[in-house]
Protein backbone atom coordinates (compact mmCIF):
# COMPACT_ATOMS: atom_id res chain seq x y z
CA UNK A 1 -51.43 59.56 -19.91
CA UNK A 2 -49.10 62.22 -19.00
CA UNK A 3 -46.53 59.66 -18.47
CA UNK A 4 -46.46 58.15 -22.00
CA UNK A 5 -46.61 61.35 -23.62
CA UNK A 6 -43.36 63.02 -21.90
CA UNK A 7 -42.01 59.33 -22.38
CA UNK A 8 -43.00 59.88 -26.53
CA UNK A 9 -41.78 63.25 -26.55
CA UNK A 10 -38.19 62.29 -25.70
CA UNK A 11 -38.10 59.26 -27.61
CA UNK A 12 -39.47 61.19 -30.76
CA UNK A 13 -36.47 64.39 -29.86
CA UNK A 14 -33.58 62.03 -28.92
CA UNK A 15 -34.60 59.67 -32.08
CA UNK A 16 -34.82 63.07 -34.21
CA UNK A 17 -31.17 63.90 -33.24
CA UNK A 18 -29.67 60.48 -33.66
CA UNK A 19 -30.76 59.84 -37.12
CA UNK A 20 -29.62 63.81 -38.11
CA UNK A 21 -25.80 62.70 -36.81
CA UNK A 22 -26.47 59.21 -38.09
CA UNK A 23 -27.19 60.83 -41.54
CA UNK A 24 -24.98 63.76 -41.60
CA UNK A 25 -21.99 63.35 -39.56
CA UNK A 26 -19.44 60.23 -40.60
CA UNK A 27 -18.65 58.17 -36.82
CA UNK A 28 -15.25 60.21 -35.29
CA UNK A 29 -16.27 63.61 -36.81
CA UNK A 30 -16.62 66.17 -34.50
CA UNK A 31 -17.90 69.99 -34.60
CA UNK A 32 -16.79 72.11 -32.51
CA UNK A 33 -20.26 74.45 -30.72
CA UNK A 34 -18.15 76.05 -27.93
CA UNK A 35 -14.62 75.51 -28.84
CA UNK A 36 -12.79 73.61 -25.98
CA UNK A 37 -16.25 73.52 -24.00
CA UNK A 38 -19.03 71.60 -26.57
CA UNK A 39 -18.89 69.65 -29.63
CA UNK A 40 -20.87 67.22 -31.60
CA UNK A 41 -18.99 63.90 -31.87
CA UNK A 42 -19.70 60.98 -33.74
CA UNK A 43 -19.84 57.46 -31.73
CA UNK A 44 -21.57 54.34 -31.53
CA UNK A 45 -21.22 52.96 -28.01
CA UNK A 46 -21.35 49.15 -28.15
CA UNK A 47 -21.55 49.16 -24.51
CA UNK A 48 -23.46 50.90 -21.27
CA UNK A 49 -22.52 54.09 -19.43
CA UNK A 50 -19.24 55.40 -20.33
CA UNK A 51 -19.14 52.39 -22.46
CA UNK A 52 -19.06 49.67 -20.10
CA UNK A 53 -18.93 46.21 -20.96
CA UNK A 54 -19.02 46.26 -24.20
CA UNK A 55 -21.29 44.17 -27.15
CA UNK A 56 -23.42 42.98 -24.55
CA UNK A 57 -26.30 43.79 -26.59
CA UNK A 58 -28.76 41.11 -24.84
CA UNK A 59 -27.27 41.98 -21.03
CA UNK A 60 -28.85 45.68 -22.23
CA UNK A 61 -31.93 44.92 -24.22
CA UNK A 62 -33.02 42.32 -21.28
CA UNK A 63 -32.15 45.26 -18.40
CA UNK A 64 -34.11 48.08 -20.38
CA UNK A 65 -37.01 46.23 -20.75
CA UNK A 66 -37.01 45.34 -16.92
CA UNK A 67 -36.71 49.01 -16.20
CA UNK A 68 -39.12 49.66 -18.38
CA UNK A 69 -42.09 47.41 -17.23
CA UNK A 70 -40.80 48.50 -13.66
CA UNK A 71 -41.64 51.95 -14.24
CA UNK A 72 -44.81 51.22 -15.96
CA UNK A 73 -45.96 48.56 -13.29
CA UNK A 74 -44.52 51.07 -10.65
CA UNK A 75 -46.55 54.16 -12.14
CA UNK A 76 -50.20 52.52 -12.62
CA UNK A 77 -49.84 50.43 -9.75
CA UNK A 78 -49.14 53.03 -7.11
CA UNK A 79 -51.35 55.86 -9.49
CA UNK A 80 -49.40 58.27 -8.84
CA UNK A 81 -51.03 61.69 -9.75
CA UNK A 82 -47.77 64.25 -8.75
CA UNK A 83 -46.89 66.10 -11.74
CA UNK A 84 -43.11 66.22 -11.04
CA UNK A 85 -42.60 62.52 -9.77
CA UNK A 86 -44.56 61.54 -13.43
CA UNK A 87 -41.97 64.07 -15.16
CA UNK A 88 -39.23 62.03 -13.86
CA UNK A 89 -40.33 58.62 -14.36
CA UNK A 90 -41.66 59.93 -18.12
CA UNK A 91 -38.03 60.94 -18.60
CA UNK A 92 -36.82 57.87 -17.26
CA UNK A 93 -39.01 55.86 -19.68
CA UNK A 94 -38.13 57.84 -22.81
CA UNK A 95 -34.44 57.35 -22.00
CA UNK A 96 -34.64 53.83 -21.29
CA UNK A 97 -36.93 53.53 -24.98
CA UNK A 98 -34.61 55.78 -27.38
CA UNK A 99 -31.63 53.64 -26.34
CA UNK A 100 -33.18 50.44 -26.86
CA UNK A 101 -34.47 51.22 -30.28
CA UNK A 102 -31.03 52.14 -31.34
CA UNK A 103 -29.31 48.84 -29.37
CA UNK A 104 -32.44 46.62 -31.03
CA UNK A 105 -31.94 48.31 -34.28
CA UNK A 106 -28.34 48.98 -34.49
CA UNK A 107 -26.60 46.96 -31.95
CA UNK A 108 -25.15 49.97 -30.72
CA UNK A 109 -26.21 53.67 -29.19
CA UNK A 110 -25.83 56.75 -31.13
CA UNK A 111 -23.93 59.36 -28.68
CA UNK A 112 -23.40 62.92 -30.04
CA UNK A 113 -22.91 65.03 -26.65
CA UNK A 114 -19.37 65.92 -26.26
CA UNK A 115 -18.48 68.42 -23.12
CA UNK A 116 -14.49 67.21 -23.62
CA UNK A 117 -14.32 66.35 -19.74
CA UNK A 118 -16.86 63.39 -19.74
CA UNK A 119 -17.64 60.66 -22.18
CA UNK A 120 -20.04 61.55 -25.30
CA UNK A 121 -23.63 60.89 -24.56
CA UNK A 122 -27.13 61.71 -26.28
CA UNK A 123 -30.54 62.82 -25.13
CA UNK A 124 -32.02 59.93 -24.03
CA UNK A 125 -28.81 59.38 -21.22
CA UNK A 126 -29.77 63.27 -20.43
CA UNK A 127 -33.43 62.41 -20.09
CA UNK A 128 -32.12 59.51 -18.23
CA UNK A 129 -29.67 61.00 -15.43
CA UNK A 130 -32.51 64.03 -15.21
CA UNK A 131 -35.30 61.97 -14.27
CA UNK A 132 -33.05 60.04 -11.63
CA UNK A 133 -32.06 63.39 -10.44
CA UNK A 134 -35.85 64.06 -10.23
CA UNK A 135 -36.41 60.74 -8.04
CA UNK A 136 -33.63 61.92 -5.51
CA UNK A 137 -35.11 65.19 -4.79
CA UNK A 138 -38.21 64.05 -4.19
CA UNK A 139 -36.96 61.34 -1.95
CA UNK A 140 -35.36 63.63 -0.46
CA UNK A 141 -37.98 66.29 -0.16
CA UNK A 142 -40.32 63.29 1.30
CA UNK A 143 -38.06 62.25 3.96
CA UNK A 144 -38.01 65.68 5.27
CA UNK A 145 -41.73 65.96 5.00
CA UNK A 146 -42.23 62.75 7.36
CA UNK A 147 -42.65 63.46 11.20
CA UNK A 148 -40.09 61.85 13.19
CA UNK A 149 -40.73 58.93 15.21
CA UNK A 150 -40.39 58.06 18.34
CA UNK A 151 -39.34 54.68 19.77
């Protein structure tokens, strides 16, 4: 349950801020926050990451639903009860949702986040790169945890 409620919660936020810049904000405006550090910018990204490949809106509807019936499959099926390990796959779920609805909806994503040094992104990406940030660490933390063994 935990799951699907982080999962809502970032949907519901990252859908929130799309349809504000959506509604208030023509596409190429930008606001400077922080001047020369953060502004809000304007973009639809026909594509993936960094805007790769381009108005492949099938190629990305077909790959978030995979991910996300993976990490539903993946959580019941394993029940995993860690708190932080559900935080991260939640995120991961929530991500992988917002920008679907906005590729299903509006053939393209809604990015906002503009740091100047790195392409404009939104929440959901953030939820996104956060939760598989999440999974390393506690990869990482589990390998350590693991006795060696001997051959």
């Amino acid at each position: 349950m935990l799951l699907i409620i982080i999962a809502i919660l970032v949907v519901a936020v990252d859908q929130v801020t799309k349809a504000l810049i959506r509604n208030f904000m023509p596409v190429g405006d930008s606001v400077p926050l922080i001047p020369e550090v953060l502004h809000i910018t304007h973009v639809r990204n026909p594509g993936g990451a960094f805007g790769l490949l381009p108005d492949q809106k099938i190629v990305f509807l077909i790959i978030s639903l995979a991910i996300i019936i993976f990490i539903l499959y993946y959580h019941r099926r394993l029940n995993i009860t860690d708190r932080l390990q559900t935080l991260a796959l939640g995120l991961l779920l929530g991500g992988a949702v917002g920008n679907i609805i906005d590729r299903f909806l509006l053939g393209k994503v809604t990015d906002f986040i503009d740091f100047r040094v790195w392409p404009v992104f939104n929440l959901a990406d953030s939820s996104i790169v956060i939760g598989v940030v999440l999974l390393g660490f506690i990869f990482i933390n589990s390998t350590r945890k693991e006795p060696a063994q001997t051959s």
